[in-house]
PDB file of N, CA and C in Angstrom:
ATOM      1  N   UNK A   1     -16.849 -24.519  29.742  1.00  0.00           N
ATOM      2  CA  UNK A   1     -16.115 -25.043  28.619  1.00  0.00           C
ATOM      3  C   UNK A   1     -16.449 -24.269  27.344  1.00  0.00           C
ATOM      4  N   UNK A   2     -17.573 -24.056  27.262  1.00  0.00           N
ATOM      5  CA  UNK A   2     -18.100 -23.322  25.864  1.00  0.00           C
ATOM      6  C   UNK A   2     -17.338 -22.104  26.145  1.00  0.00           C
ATOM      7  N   UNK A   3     -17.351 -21.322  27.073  1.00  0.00           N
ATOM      8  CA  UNK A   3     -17.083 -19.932  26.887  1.00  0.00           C
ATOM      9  C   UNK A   3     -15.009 -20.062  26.831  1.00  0.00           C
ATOM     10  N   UNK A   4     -15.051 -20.751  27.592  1.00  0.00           N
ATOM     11  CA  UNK A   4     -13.436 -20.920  27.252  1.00  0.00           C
ATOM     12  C   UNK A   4     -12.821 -21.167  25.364  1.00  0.00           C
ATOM     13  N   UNK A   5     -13.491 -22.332  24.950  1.00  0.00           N
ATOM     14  CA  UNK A   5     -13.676 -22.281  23.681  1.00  0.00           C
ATOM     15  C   UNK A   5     -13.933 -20.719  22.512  1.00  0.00           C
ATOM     16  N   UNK A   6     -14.736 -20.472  23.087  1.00  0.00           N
ATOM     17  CA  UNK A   6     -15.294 -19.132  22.544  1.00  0.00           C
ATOM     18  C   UNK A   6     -14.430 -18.095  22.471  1.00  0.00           C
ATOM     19  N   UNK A   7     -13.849 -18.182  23.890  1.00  0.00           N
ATOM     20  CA  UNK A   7     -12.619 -17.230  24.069  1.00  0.00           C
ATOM     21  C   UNK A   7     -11.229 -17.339  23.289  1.00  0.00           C
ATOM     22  N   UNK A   8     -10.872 -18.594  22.801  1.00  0.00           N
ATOM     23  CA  UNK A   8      -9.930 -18.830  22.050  1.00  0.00           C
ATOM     24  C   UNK A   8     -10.627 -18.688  20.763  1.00  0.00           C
ATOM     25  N   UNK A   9     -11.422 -18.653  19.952  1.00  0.00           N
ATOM     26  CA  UNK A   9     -11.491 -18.394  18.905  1.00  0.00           C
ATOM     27  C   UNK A   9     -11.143 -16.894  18.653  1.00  0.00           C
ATOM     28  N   UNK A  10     -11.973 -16.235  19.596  1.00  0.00           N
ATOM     29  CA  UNK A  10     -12.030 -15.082  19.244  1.00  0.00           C
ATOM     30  C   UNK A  10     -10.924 -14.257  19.479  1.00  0.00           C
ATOM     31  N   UNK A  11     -10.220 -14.749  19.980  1.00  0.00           N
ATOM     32  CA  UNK A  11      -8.218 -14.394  20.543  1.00  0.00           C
ATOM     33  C   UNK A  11      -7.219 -14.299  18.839  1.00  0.00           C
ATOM     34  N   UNK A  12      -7.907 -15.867  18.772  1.00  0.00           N
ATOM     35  CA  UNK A  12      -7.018 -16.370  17.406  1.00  0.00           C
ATOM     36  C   UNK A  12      -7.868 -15.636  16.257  1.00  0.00           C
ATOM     37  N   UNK A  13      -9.069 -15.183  16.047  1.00  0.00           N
ATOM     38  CA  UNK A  13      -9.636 -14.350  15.324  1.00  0.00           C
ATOM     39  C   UNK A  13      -8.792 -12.903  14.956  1.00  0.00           C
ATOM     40  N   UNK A  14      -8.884 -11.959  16.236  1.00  0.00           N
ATOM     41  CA  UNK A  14      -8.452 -10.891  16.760  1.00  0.00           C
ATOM     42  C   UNK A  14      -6.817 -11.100  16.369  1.00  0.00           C
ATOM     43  N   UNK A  15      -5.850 -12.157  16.306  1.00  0.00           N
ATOM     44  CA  UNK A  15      -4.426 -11.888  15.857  1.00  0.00           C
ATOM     45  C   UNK A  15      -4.413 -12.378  14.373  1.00  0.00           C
ATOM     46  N   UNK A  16      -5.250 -12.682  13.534  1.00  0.00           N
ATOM     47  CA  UNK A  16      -5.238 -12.490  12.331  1.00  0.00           C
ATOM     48  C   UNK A  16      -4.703 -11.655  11.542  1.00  0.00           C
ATOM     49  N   UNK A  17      -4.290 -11.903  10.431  1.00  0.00           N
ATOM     50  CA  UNK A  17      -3.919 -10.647   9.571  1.00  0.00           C
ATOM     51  C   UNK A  17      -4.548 -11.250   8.336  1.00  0.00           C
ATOM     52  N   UNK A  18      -5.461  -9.594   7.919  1.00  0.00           N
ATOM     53  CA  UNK A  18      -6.117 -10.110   6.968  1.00  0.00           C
ATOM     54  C   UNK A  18      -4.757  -9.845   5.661  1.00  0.00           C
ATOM     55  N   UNK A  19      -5.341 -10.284   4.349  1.00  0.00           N
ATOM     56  CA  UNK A  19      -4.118 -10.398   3.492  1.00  0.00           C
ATOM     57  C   UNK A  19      -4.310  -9.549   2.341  1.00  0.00           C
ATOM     58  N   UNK A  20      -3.428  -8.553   1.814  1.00  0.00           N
ATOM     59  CA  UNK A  20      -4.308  -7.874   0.787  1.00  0.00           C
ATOM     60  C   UNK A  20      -3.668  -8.152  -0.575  1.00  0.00           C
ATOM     61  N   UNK A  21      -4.596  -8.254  -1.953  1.00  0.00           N
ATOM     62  CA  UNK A  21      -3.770  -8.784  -2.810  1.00  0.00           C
ATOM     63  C   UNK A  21      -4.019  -8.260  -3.835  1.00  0.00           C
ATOM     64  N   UNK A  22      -2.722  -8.261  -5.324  1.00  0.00           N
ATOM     65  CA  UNK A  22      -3.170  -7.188  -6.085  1.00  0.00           C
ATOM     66  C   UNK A  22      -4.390  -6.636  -6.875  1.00  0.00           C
ATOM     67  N   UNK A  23      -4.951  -7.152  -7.124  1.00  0.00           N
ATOM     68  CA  UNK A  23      -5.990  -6.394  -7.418  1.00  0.00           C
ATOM     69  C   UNK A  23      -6.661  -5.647  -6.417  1.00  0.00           C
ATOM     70  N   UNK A  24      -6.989  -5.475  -5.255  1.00  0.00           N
ATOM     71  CA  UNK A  24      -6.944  -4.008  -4.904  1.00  0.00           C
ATOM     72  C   UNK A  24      -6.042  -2.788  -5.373  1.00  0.00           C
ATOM     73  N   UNK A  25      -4.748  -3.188  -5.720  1.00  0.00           N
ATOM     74  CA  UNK A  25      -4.197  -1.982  -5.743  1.00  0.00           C
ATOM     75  C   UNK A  25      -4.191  -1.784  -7.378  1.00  0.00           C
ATOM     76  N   UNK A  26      -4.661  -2.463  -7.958  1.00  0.00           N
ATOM     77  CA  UNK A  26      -4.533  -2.279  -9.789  1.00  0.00           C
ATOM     78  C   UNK A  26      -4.943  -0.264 -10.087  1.00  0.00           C
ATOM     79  N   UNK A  27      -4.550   0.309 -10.835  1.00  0.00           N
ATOM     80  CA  UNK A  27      -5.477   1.187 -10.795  1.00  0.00           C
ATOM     81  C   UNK A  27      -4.146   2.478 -10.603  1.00  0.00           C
ATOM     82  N   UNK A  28      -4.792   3.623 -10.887  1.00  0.00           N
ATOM     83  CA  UNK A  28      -3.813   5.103 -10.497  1.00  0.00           C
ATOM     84  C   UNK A  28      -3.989   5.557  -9.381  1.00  0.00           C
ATOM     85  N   UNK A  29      -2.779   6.143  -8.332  1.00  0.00           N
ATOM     86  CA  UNK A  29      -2.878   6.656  -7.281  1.00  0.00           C
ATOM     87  C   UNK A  29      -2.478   8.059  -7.260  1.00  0.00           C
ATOM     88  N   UNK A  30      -2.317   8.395  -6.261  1.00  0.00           N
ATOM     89  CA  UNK A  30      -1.830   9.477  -5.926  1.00  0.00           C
ATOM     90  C   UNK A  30      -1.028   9.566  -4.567  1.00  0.00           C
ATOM     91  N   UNK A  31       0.002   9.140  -4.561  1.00  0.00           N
ATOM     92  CA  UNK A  31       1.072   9.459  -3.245  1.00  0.00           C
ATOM     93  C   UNK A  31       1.335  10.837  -2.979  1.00  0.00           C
ATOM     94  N   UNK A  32       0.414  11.073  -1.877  1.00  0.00           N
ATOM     95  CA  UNK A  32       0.256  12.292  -1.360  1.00  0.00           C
ATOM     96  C   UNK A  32       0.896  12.924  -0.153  1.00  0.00           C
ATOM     97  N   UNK A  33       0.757  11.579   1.031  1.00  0.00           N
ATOM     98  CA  UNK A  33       1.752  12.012   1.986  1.00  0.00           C
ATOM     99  C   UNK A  33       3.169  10.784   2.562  1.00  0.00           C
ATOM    100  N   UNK A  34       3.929  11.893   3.407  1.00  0.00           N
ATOM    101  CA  UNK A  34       4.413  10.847   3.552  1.00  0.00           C
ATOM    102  C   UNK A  34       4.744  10.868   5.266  1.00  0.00           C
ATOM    103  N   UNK A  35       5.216  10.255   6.637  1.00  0.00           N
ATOM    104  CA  UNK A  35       5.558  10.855   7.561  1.00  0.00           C
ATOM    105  C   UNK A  35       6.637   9.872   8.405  1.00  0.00           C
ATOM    106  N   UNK A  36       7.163  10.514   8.791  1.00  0.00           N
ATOM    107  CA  UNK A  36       8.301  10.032   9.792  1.00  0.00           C
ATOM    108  C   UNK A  36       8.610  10.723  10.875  1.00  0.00           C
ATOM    109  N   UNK A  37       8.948  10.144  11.919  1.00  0.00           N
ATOM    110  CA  UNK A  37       9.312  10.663  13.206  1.00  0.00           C
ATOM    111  C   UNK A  37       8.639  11.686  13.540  1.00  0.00           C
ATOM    112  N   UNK A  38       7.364  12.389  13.510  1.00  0.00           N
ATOM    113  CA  UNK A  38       6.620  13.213  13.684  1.00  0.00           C
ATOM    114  C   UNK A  38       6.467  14.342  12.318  1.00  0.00           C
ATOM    115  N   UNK A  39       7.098  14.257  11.903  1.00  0.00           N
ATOM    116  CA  UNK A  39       7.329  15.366  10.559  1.00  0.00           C
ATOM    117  C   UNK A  39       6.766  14.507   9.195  1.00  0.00           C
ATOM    118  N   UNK A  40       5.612  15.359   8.673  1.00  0.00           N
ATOM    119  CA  UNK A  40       4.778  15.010   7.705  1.00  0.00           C
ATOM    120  C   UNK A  40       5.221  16.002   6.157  1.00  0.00           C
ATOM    121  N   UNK A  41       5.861  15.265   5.091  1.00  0.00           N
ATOM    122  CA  UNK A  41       5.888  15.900   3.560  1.00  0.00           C
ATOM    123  C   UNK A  41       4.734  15.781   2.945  1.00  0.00           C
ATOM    124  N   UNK A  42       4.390  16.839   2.302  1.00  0.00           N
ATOM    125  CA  UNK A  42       3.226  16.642   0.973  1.00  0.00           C
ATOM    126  C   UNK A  42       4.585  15.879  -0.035  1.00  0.00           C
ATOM    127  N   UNK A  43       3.550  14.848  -1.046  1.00  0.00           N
ATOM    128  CA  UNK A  43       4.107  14.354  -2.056  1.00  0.00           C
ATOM    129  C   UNK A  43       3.364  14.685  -3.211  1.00  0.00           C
ATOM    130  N   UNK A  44       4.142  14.420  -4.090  1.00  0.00           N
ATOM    131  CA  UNK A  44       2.971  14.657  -5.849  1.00  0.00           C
ATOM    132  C   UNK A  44       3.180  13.734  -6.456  1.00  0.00           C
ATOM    133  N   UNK A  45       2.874  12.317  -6.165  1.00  0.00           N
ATOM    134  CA  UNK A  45       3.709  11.017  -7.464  1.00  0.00           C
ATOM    135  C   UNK A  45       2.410  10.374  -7.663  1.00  0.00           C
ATOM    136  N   UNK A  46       2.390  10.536  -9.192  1.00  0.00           N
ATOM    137  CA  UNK A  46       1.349   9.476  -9.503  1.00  0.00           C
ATOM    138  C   UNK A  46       1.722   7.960 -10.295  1.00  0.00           C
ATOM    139  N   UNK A  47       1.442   7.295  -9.452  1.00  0.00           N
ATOM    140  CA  UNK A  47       2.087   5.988  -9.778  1.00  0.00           C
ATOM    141  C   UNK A  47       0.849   5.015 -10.194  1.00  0.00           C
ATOM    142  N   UNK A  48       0.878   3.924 -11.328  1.00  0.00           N
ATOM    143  CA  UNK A  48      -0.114   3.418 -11.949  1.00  0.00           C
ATOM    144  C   UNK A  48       0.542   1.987 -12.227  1.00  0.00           C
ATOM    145  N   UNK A  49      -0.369   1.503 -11.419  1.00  0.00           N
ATOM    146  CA  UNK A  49       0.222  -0.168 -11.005  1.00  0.00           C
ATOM    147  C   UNK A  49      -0.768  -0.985 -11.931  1.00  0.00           C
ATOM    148  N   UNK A  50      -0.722  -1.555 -13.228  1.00  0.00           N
ATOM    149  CA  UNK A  50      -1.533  -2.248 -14.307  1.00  0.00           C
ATOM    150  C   UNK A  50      -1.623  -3.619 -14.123  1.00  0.00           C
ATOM    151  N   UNK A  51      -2.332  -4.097 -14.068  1.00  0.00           N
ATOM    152  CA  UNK A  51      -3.151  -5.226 -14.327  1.00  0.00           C
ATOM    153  C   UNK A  51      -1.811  -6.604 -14.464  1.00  0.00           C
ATOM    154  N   UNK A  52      -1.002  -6.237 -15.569  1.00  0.00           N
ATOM    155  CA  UNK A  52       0.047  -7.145 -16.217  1.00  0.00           C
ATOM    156  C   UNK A  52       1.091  -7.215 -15.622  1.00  0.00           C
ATOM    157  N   UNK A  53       0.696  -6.263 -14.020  1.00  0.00           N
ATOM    158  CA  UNK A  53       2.183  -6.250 -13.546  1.00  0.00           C
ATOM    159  C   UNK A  53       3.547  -5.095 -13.972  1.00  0.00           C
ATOM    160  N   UNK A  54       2.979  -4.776 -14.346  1.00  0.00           N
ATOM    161  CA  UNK A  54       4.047  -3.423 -14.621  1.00  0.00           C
ATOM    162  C   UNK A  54       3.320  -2.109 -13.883  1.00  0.00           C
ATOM    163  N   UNK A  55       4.397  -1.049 -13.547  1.00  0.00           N
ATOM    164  CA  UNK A  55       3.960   0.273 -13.319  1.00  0.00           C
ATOM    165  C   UNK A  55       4.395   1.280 -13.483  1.00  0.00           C
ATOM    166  N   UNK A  56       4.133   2.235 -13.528  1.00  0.00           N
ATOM    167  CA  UNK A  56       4.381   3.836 -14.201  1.00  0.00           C
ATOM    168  C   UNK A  56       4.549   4.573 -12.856  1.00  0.00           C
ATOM    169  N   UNK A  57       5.785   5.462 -12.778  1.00  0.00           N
ATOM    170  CA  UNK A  57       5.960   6.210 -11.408  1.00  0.00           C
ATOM    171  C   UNK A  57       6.877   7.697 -12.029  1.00  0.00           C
ATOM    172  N   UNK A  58       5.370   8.810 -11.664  1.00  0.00           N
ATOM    173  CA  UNK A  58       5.701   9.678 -12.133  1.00  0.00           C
ATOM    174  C   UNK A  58       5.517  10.855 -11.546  1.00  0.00           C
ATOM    175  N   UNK A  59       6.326  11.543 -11.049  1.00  0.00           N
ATOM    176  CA  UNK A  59       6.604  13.173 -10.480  1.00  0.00           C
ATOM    177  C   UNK A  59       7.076  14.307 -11.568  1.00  0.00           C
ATOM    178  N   UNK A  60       7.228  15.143 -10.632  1.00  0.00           N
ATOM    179  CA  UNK A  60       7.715  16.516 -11.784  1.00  0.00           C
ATOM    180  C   UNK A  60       9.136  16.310 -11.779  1.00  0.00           C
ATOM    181  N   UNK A  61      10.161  15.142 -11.698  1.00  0.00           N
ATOM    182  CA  UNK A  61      11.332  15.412 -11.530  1.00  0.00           C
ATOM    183  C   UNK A  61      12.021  14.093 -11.941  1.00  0.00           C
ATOM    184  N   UNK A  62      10.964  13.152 -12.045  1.00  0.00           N
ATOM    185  CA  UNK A  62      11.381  11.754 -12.485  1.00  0.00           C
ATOM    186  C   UNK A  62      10.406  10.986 -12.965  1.00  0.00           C
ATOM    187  N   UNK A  63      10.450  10.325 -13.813  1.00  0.00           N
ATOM    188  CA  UNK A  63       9.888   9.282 -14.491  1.00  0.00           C
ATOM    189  C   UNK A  63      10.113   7.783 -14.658  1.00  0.00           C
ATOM    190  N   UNK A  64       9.622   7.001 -14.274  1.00  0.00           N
ATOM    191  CA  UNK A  64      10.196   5.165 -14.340  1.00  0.00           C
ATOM    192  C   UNK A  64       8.907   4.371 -14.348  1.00  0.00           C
ATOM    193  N   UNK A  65       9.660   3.228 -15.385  1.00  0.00           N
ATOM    194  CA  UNK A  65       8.499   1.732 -15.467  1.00  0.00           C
ATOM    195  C   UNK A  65       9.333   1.169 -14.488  1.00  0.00           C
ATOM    196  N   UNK A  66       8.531  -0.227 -14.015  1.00  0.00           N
ATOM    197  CA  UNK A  66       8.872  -1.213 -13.721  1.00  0.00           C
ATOM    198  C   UNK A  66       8.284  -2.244 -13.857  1.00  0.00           C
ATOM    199  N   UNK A  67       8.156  -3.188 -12.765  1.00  0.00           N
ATOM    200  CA  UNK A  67       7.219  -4.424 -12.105  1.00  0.00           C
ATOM    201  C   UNK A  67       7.039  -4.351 -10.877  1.00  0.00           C
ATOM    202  N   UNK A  68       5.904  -4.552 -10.732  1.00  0.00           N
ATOM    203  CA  UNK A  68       5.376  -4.770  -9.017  1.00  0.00           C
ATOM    204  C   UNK A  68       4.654  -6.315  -8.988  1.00  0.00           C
ATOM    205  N   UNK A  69       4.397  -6.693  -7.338  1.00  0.00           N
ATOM    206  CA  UNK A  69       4.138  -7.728  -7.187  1.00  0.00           C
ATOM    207  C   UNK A  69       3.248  -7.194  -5.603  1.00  0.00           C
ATOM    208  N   UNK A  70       2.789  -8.141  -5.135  1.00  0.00           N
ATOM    209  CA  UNK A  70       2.176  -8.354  -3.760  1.00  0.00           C
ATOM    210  C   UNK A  70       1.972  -9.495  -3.409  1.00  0.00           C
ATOM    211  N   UNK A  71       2.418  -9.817  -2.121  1.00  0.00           N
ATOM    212  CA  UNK A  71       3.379 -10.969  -1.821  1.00  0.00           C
ATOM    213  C   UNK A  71       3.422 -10.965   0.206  1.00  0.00           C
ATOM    214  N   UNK A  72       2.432 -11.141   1.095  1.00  0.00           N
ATOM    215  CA  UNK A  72       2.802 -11.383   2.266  1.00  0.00           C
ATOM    216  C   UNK A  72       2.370  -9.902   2.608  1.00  0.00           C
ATOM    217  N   UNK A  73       1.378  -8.746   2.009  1.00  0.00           N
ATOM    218  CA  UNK A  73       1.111  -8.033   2.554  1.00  0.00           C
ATOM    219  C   UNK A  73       2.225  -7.001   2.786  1.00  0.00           C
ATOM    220  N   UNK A  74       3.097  -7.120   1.417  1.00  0.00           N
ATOM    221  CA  UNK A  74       3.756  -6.425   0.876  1.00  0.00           C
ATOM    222  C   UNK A  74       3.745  -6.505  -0.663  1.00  0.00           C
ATOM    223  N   UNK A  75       4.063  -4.371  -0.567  1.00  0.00           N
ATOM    224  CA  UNK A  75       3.874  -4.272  -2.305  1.00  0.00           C
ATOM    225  C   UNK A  75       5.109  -4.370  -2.966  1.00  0.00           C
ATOM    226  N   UNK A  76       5.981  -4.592  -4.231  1.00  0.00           N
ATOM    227  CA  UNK A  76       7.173  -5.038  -4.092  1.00  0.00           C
ATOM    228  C   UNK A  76       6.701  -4.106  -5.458  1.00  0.00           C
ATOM    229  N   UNK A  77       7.893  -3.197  -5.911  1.00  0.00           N
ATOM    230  CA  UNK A  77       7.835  -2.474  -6.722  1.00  0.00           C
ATOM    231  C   UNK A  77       9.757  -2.691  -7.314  1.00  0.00           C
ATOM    232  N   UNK A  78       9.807  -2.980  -8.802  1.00  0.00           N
ATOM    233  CA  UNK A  78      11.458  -3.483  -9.172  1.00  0.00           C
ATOM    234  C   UNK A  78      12.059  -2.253  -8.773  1.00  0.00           C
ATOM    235  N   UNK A  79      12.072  -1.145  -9.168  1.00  0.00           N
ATOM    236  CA  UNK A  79      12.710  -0.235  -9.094  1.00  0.00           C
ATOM    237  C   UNK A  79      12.912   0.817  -8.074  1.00  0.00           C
ATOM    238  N   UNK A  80      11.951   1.155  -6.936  1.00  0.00           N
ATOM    239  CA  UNK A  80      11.825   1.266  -5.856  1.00  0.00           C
ATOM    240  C   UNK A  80      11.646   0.691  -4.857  1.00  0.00           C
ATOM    241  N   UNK A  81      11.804  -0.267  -4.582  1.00  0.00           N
ATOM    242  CA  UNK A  81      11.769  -1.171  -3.417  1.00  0.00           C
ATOM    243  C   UNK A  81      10.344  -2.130  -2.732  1.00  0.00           C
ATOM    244  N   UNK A  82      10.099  -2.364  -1.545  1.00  0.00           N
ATOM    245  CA  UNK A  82       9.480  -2.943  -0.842  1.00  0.00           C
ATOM    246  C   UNK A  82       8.862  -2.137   0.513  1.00  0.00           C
ATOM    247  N   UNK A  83       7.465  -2.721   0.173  1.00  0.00           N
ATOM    248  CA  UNK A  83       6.162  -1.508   1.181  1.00  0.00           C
ATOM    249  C   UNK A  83       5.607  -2.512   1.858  1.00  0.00           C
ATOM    250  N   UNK A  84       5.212  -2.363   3.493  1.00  0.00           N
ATOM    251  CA  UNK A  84       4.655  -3.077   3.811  1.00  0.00           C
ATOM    252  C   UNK A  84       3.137  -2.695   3.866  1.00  0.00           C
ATOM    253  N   UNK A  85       2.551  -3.461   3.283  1.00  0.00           N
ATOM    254  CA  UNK A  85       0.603  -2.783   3.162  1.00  0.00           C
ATOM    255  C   UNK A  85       0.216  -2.584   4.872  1.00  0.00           C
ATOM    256  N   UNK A  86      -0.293  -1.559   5.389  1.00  0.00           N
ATOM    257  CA  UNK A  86      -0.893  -1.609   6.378  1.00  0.00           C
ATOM    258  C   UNK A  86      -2.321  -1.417   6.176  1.00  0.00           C
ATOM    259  N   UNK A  87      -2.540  -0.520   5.345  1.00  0.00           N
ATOM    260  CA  UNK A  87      -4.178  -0.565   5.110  1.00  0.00           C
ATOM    261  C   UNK A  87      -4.239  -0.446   3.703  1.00  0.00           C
ATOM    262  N   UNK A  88      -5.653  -0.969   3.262  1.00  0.00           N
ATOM    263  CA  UNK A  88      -5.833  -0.798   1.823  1.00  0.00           C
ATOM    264  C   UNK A  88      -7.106  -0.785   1.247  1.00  0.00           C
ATOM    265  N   UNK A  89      -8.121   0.282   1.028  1.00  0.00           N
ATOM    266  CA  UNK A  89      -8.967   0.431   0.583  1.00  0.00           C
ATOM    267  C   UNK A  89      -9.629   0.922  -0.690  1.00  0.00           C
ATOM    268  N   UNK A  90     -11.020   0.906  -0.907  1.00  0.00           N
ATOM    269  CA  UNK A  90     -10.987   1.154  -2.588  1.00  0.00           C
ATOM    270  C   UNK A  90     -10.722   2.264  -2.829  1.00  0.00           C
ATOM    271  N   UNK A  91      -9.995   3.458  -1.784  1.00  0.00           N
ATOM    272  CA  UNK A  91      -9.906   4.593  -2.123  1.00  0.00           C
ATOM    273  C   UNK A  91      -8.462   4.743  -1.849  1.00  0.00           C
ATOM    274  N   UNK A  92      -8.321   4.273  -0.666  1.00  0.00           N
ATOM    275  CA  UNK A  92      -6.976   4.385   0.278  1.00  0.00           C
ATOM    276  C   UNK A  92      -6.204   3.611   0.264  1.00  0.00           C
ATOM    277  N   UNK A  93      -4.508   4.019   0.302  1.00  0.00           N
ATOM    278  CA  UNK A  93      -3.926   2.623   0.827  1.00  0.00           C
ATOM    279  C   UNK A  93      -2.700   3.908   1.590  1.00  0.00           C
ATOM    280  N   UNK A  94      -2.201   2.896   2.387  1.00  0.00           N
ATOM    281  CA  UNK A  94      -1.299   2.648   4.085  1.00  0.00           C
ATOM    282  C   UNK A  94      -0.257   2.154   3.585  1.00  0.00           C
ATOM    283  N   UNK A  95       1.078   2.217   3.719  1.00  0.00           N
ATOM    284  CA  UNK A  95       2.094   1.517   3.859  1.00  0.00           C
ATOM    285  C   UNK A  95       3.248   2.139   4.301  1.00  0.00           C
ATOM    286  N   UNK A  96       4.292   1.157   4.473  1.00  0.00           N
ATOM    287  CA  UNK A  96       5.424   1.696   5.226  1.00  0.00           C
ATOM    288  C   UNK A  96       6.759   0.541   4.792  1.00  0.00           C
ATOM    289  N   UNK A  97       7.585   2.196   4.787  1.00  0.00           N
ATOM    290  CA  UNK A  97       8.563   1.379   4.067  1.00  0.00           C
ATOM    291  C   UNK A  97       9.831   2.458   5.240  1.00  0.00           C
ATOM    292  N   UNK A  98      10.478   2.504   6.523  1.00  0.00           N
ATOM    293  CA  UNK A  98      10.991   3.532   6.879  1.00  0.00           C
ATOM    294  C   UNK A  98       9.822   4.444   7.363  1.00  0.00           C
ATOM    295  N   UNK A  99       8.929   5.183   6.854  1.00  0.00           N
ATOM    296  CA  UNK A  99       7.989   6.033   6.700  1.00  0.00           C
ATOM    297  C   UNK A  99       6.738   5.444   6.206  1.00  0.00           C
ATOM    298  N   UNK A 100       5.520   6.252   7.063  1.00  0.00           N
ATOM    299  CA  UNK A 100       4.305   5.970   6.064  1.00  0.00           C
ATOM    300  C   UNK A 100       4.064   6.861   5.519  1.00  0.00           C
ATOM    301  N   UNK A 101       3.487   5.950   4.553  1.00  0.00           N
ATOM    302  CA  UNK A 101       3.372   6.430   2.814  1.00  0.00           C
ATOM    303  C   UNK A 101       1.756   6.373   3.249  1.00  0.00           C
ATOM    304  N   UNK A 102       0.954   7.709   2.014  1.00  0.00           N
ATOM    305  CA  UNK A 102      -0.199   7.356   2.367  1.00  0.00           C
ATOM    306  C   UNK A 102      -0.327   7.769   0.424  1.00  0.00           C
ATOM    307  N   UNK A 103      -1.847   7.114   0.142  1.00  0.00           N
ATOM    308  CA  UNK A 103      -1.751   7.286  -1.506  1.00  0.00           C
ATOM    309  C   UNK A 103      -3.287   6.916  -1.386  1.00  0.00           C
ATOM    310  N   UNK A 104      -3.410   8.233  -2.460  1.00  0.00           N
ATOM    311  CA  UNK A 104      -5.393   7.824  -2.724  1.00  0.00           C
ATOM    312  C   UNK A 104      -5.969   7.541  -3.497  1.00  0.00           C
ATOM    313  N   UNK A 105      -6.770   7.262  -4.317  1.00  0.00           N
ATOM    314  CA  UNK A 105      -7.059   6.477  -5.988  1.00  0.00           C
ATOM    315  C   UNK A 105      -7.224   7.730  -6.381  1.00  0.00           C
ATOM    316  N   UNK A 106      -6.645   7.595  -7.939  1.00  0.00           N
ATOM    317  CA  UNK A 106      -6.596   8.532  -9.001  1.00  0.00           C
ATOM    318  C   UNK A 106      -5.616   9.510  -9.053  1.00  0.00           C
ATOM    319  N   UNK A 107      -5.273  10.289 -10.275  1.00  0.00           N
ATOM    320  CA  UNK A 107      -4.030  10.615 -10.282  1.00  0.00           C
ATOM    321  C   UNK A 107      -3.685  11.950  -9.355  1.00  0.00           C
ATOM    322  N   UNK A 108      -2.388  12.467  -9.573  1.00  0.00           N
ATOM    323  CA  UNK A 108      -2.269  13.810  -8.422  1.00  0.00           C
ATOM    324  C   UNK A 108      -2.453  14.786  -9.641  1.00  0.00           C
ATOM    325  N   UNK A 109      -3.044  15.453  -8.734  1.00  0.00           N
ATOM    326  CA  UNK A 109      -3.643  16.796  -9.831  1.00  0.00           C
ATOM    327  C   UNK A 109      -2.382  17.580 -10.213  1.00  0.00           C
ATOM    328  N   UNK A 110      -2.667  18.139 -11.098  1.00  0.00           N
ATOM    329  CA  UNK A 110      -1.431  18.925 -11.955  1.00  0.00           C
ATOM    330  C   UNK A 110      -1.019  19.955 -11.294  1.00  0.00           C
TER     331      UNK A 110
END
């Protein structure tokens, strides 16, 4: 009985999803890659997601504010759309929107 017990915790443990929320992602990144269907782009966007909810998304070819949110382990950005977080660390973050997006803390170098 115990180990049966045991075994269901650790089942229902194991299908968890942990939840990630904004303040991890507060802070400047650097969207560096991106990949789909086997084929990987370098990117250069440095995007800066603030504290108040607004963010700055900036390349050599475009510039935009908005609002972002995080919401169900998705990042919700007004003006570009909706990311689903797959990973997110104090350096790194994962997501996928179509493609994964990969982005690293601090800005993209010039």
């Amino acid at each position: 009985m115990k180990t049966l017990i045991l075994s269901s915790v650790l089942a229902a443990a194991s299908t968890s999803t942990f939840a990630f929320d904004a303040a991890q992602l507060n802070g400047t990144w650097c969207f560096y890659e991106q990949e789909a269907a086997g084929n990987t782009v370098e990117e250069k966007v440095t995007i800066t997601l603030n504290g108040d909810g607004t963010y700055k998304w900036s390349d050599l070819f475009w510039k935009q504010d908005g609002t972002w949110s995080v919401d169900n382990n998705v990042l919700a950005m007004s003006n570009v759309g909706s990311h689903k977080l797959i990973s997110v660390t104090a350096d790194k973050v994962e997501m996928r929107r179509g493609s994964t997006m990969k982005m690293r803390k601090g800005p993209c170098p010039s």
